[in-house]
C-alpha atoms as a PDB file:
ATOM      1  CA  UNK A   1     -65.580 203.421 162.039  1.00  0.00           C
ATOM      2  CA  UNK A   2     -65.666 200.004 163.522  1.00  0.00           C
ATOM      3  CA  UNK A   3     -66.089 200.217 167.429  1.00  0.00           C
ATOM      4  CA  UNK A   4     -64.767 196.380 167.933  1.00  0.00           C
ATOM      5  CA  UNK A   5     -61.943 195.541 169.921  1.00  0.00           C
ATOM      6  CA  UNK A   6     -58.569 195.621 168.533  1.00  0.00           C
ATOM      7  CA  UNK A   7     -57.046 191.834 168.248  1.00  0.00           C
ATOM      8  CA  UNK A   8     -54.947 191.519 165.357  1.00  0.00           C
ATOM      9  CA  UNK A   9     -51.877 193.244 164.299  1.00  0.00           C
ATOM     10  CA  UNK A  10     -51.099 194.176 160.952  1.00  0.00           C
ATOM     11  CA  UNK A  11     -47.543 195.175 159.347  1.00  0.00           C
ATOM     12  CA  UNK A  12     -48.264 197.030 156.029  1.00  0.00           C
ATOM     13  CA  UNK A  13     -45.061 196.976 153.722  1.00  0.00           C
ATOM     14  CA  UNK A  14     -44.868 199.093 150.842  1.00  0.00           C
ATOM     15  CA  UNK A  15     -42.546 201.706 149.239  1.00  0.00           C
ATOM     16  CA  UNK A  16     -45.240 203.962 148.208  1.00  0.00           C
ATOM     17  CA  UNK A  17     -46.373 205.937 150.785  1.00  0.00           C
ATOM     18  CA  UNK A  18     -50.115 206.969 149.359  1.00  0.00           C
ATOM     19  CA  UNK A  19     -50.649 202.870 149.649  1.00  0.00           C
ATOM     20  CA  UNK A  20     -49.088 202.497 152.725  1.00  0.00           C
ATOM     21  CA  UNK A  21     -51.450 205.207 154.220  1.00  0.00           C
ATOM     22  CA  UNK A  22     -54.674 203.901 151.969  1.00  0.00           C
ATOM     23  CA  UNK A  23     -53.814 200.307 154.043  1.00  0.00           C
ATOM     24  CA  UNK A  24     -53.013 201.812 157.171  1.00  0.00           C
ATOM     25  CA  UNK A  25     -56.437 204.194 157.341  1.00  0.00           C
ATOM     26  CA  UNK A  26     -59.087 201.319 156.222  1.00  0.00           C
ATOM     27  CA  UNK A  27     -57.369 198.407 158.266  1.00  0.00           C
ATOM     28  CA  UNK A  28     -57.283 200.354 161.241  1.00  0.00           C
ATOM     29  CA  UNK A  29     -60.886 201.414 160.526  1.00  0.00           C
ATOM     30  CA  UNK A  30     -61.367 197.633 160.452  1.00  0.00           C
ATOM     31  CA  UNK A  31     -60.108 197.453 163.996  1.00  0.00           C
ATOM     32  CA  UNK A  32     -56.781 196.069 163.660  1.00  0.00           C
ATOM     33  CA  UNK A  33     -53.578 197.599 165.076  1.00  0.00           C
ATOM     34  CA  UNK A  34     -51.543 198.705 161.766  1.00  0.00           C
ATOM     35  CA  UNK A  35     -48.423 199.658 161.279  1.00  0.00           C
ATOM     36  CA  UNK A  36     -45.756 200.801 158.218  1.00  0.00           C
ATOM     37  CA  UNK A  37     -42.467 199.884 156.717  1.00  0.00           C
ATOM     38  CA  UNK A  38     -40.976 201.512 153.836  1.00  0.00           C
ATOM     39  CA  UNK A  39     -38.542 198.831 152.485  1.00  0.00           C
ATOM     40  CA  UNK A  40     -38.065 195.299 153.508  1.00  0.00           C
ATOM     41  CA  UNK A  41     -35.137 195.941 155.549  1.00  0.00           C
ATOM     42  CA  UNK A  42     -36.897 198.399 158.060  1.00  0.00           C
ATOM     43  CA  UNK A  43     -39.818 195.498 158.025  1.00  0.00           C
ATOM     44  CA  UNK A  44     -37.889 192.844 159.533  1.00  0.00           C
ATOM     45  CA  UNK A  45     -36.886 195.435 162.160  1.00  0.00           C
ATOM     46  CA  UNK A  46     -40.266 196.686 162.912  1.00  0.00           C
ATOM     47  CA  UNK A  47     -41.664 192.950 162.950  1.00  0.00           C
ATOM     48  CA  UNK A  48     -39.091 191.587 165.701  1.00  0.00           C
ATOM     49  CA  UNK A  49     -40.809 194.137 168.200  1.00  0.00           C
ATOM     50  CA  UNK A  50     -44.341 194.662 166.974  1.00  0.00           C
ATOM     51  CA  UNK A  51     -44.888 190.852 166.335  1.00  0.00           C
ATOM     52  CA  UNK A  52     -47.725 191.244 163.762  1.00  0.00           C
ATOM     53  CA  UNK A  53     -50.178 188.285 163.696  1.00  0.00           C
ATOM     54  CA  UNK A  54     -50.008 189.204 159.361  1.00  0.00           C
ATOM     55  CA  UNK A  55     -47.790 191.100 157.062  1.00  0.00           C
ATOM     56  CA  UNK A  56     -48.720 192.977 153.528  1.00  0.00           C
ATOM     57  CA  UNK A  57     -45.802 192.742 152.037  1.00  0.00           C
ATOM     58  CA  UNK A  58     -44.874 193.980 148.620  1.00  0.00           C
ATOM     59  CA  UNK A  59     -42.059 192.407 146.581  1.00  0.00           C
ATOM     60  CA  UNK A  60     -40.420 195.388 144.289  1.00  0.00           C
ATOM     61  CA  UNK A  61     -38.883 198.004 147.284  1.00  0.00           C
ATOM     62  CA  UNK A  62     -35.748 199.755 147.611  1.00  0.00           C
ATOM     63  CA  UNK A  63     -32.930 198.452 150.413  1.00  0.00           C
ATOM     64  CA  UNK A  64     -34.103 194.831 150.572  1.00  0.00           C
ATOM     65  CA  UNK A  65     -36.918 193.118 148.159  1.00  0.00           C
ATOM     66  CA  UNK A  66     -40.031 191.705 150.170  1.00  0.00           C
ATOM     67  CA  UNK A  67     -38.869 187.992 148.799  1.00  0.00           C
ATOM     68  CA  UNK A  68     -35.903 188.597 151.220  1.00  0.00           C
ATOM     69  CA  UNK A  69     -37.626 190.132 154.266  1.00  0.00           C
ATOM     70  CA  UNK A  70     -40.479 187.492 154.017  1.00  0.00           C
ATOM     71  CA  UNK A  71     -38.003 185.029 154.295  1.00  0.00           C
ATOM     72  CA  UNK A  72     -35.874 186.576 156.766  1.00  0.00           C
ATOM     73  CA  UNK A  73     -39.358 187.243 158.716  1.00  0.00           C
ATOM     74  CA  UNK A  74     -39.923 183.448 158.652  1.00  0.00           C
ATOM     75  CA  UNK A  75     -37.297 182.755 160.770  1.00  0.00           C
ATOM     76  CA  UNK A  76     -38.023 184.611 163.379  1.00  0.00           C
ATOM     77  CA  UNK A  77     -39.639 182.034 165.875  1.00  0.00           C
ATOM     78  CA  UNK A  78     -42.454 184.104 167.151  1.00  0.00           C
ATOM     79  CA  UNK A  79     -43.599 184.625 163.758  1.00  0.00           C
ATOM     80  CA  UNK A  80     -43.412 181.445 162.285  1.00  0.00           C
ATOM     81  CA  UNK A  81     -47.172 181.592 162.305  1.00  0.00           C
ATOM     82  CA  UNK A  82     -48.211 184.832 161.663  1.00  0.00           C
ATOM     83  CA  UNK A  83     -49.842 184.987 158.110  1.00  0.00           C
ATOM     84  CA  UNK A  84     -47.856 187.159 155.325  1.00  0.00           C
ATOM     85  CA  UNK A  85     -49.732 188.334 152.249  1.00  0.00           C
ATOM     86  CA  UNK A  86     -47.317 189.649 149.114  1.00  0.00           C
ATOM     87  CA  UNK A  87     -49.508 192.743 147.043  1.00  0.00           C
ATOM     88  CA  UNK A  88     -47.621 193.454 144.243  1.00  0.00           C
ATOM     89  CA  UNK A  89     -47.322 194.686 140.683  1.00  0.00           C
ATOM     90  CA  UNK A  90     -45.367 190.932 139.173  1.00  0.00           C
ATOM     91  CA  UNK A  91     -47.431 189.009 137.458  1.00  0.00           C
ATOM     92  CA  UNK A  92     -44.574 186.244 136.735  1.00  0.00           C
ATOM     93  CA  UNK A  93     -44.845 182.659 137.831  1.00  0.00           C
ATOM     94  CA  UNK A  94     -41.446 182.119 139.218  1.00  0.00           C
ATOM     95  CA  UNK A  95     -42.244 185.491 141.967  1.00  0.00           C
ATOM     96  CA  UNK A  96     -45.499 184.092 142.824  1.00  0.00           C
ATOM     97  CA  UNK A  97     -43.409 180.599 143.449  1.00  0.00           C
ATOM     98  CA  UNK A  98     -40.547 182.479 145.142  1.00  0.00           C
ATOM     99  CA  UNK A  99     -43.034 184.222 147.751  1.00  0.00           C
ATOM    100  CA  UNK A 100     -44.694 180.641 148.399  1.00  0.00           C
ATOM    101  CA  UNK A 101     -41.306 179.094 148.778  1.00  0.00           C
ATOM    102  CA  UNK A 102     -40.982 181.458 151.590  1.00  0.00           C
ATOM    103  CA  UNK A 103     -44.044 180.884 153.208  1.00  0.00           C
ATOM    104  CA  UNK A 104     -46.761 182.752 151.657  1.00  0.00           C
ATOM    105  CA  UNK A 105     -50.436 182.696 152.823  1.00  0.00           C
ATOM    106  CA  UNK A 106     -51.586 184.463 149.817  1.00  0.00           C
ATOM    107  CA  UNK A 107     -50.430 186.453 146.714  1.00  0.00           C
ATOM    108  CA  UNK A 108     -52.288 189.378 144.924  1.00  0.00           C
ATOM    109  CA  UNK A 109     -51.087 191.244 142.176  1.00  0.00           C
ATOM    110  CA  UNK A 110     -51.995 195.076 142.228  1.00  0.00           C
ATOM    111  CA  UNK A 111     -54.216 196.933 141.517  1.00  0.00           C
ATOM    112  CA  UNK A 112     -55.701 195.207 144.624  1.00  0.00           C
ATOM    113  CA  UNK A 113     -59.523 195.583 145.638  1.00  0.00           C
ATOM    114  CA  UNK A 114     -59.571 197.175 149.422  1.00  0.00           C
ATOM    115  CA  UNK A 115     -62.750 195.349 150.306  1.00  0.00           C
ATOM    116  CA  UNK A 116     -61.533 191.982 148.640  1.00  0.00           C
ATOM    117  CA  UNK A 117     -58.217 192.481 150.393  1.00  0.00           C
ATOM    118  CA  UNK A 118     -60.129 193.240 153.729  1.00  0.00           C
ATOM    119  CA  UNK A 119     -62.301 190.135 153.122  1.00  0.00           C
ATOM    120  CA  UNK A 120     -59.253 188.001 152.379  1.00  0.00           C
ATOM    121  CA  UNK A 121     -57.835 189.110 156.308  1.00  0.00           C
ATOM    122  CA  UNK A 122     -61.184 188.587 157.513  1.00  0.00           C
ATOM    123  CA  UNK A 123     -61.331 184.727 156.179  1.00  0.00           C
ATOM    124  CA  UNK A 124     -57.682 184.107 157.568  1.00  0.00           C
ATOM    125  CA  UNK A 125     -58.281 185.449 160.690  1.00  0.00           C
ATOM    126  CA  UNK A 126     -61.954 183.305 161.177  1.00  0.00           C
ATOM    127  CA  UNK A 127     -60.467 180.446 159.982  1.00  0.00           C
ATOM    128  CA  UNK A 128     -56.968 180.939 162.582  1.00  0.00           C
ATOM    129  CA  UNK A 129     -60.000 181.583 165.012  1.00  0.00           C
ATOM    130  CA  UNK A 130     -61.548 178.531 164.198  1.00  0.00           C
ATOM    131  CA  UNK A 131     -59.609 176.104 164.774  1.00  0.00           C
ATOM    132  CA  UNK A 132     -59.297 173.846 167.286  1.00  0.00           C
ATOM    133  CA  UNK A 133     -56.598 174.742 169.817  1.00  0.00           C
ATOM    134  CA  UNK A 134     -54.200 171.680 169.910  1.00  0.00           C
ATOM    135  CA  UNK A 135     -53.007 170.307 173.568  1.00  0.00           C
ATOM    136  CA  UNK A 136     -49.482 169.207 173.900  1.00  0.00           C
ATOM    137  CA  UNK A 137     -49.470 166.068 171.636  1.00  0.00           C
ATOM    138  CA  UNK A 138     -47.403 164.072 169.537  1.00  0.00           C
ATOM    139  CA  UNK A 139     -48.097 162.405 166.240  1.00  0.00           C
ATOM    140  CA  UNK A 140     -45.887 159.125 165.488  1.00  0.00           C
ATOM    141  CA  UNK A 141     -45.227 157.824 161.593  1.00  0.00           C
ATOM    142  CA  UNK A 142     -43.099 155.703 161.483  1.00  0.00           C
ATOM    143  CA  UNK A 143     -40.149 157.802 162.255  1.00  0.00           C
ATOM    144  CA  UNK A 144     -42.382 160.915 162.004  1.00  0.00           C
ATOM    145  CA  UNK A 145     -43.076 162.685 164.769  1.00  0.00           C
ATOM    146  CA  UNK A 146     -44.902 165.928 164.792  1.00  0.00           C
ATOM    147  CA  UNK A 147     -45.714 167.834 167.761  1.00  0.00           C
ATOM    148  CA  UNK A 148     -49.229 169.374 167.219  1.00  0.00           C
ATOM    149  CA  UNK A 149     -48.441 172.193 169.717  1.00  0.00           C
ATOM    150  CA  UNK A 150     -45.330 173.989 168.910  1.00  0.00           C
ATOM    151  CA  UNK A 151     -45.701 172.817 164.519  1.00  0.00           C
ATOM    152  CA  UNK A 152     -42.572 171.028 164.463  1.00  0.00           C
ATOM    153  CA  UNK A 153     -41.643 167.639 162.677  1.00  0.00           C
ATOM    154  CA  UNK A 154     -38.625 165.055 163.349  1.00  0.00           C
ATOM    155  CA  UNK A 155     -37.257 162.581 161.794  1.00  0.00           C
ATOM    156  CA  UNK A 156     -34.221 160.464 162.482  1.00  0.00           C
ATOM    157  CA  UNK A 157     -31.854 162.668 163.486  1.00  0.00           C
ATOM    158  CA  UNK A 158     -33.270 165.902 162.023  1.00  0.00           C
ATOM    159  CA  UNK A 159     -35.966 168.285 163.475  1.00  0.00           C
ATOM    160  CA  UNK A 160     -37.793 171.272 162.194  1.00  0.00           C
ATOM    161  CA  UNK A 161     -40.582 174.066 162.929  1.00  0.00           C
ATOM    162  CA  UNK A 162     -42.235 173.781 159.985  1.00  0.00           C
ATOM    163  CA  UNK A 163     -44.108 176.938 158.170  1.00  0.00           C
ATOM    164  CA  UNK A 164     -48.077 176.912 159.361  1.00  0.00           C
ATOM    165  CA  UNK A 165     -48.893 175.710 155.471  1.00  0.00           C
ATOM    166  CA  UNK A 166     -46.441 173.090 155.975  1.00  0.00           C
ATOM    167  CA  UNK A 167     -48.153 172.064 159.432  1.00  0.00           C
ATOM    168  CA  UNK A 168     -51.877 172.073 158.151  1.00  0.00           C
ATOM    169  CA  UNK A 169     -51.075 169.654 154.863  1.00  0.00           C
ATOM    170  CA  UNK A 170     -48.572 167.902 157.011  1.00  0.00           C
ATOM    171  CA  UNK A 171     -51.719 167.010 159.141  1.00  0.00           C
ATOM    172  CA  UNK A 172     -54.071 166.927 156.138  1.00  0.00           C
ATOM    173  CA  UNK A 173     -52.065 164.520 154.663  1.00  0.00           C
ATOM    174  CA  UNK A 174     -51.971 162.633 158.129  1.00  0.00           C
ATOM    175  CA  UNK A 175     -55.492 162.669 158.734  1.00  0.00           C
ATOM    176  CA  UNK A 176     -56.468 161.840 155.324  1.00  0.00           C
ATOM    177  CA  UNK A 177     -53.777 158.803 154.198  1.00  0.00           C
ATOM    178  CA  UNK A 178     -54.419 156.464 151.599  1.00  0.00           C
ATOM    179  CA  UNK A 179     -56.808 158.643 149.794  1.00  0.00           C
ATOM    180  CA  UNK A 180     -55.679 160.211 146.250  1.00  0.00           C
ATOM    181  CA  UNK A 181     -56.797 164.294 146.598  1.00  0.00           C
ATOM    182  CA  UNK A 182     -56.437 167.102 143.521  1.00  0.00           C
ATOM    183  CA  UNK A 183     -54.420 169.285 143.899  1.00  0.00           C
ATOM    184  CA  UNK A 184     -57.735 171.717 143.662  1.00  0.00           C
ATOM    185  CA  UNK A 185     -58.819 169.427 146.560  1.00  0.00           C
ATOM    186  CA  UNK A 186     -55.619 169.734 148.801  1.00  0.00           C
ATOM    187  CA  UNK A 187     -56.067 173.747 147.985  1.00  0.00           C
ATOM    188  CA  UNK A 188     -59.714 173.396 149.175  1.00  0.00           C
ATOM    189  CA  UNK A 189     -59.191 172.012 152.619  1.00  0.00           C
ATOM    190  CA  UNK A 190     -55.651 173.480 153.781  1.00  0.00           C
ATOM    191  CA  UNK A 191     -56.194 177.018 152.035  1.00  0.00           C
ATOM    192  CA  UNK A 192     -59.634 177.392 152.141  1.00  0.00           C
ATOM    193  CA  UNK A 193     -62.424 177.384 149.175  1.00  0.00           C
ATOM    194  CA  UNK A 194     -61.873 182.029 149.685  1.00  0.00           C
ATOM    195  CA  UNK A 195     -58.186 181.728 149.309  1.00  0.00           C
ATOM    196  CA  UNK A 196     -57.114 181.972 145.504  1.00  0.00           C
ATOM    197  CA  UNK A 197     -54.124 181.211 144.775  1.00  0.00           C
ATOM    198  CA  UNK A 198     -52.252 178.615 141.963  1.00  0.00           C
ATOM    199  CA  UNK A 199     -52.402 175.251 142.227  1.00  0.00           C
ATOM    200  CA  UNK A 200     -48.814 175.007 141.559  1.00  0.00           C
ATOM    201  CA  UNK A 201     -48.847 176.082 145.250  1.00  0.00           C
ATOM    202  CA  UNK A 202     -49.557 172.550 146.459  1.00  0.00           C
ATOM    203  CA  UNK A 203     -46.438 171.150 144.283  1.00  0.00           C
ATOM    204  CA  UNK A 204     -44.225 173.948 145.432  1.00  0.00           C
ATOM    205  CA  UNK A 205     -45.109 172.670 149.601  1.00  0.00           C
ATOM    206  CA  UNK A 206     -45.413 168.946 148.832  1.00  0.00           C
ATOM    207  CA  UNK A 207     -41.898 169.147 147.461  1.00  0.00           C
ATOM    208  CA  UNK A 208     -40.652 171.154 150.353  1.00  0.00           C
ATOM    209  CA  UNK A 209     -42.683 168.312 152.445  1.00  0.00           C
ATOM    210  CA  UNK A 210     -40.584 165.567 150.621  1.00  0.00           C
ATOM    211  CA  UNK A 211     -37.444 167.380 151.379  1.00  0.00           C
ATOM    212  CA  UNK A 212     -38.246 166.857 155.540  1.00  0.00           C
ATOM    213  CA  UNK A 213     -39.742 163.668 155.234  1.00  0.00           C
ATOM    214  CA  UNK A 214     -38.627 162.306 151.962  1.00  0.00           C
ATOM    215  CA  UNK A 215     -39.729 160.451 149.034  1.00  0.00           C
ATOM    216  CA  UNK A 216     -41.757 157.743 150.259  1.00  0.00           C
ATOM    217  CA  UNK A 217     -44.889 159.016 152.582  1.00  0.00           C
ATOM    218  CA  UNK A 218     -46.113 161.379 149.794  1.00  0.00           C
ATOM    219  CA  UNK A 219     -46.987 159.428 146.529  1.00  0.00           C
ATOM    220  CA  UNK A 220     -47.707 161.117 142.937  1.00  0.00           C
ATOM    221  CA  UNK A 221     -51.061 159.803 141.190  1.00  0.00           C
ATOM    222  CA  UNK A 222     -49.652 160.826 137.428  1.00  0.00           C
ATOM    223  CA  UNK A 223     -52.744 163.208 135.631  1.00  0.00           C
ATOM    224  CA  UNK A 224     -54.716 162.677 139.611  1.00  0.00           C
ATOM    225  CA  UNK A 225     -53.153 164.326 142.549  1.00  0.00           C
ATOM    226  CA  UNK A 226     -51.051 162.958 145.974  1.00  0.00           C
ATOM    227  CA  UNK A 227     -51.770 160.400 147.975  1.00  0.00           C
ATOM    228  CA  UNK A 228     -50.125 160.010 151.147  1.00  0.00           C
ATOM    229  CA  UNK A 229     -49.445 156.476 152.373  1.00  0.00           C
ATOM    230  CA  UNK A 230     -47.282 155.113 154.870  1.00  0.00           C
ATOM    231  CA  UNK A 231     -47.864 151.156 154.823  1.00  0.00           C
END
C-alpha cells in the first residue's frame, strides 16, 4: 500500500457497484481520498461537499446520465477546475463529443486498464502540479481580457469562467499567435503527448472558443490547422 500523503480527491461514479469498489480499493491504495456515487444525481450532491480535485464518471446510470451530472458539476464554481474523466461502455462519436462539450479532461471506453487509468490520474495531476502558479494578472486583446488567476474571459459587455481546457488553449493560442498548429499539435501542448483522446476534441473547444470571442481571433488553415491572429 502506498504510505504517501493523501492530496487529491477522487469522486468515482458508476452504477455498478463491483467497479465502483475495484476504483475505490486501488485509488485509495494510490493515496488519494476516494469516494462513490451510484447515479449521476447522488454525484452532483456528493461533489458540492466533498469538492473532488477529479471525477470518474460513467455516462449510462440510472436517475440522471453522467452527460447531465458532468455538466451540472461544471457549474459549480469550486469545481470549475477539477478534472472529470467519463469510463464508459459507448463507443459513439457524438457521446465522446457530448462529454467534451461539457468539459471533459479525458474519455475511455470500458473495459478500462486499472494501471493505464491510474497512470492517466498520475499525468493530470503532475502536469496540474507543474504548472506555474499564475499571480493576479490580466491579459488584454483587443477587447479580450482574461484574468490568468480566477480563468475567466471578457469581452464587451459579456464575461465568463471559462472550463480549464478552455483557459489553457485560450492562453496557448495567446502565447503562440500568428503561428498555424495541427490540430495533433494543439492536442500535444494543451492535453499533453499521455492524454489520448480525438482530435475532433480541438474543433469541438475552438468552436466553443469562437462562440466567447467570436469569429475573427481564431482563423481556419483549410487541410492545416488554426491559427490565431489578432492584427
Amino acid at each position: 500500500m502506498c504510505q504517501c500523503t493523501i492530496q487529491y480527491q477522487i469522486l468515482v461514479v458508476d452504477d455498478d457497484e463491483d467497479i465502483l469498489e475495484l476504483l475505490e480499493y486501488n485509488l485509495s491504495n494510490e493515496g488519494y481520498e476516494v469516494q462513490t456515487a451510484g447515479d449521476g444525481k447522488e454525484a452532483v450532491e456528493k461533489a458540492k461537499t466533498f469538492l473532488p480535485n477529479l471525477i470518474l464518471l460513467d455516462i449510462m446510470m440510472p436517475v440522471m446520465d453522467g452527460i447531465e451530472a458532468g455538466r451540472r458539476i461544471r457549474e459549480i464554481p469550486d469545481l470549475r477546475k477539477s478534472f472529470l474523466i467519463f469510463l464508459t461502455a459507448r463507443s459513439e462519436e457524438y457521446s465522446e463529443v457530448a462529454a467534451f462539450e461539457i468539459g471533459a479532461n479525458d474519455y475511455l471506453i470500458k473495459p478500462v486498464k486499472l494501471r493505464a487509468l491510474i497512470s492517466r490520474i498520475r499525468a493530470l495531476f503532475k502536469r496540474d502540479d507543474e504548472e506555474p502558479k499564475e499571480g493576479k494578472g490580466k491579459i488584454q486583446v483587443k477587447e479580450l481580457t482574461v484574468n490568468t488567476q480566477n480563468y475567466t474571459l471578457a469581452r464587451l459587455n459579456n464575461s465568463w469562467v471559462l472550463p480549464k481546457k478552455e483557459f489553457d488553449l485560450l492562453m496557448f493560442f495567446i502565447q503562440n499567435s500568428d503561428k498555424v498548429y495541427t490540430r495533433y499539435e494543439i492536442l500535444s501542448n494543451v492535453w499533453g503527448v499521455g492524454i489520448h483522446v480525438s482530435e475532433r476534441t480541438v474543433d469541438v473547444h475552438i468552436r466553443k472558443l469562437r462562440e466567447k470571442i467570436g469569429e475573427d481571433f481564431i482563423k481556419t488553415i483549410k487541410g492545416v490547422g488554426y491559427l490565431f491572429s489578432h492584427s
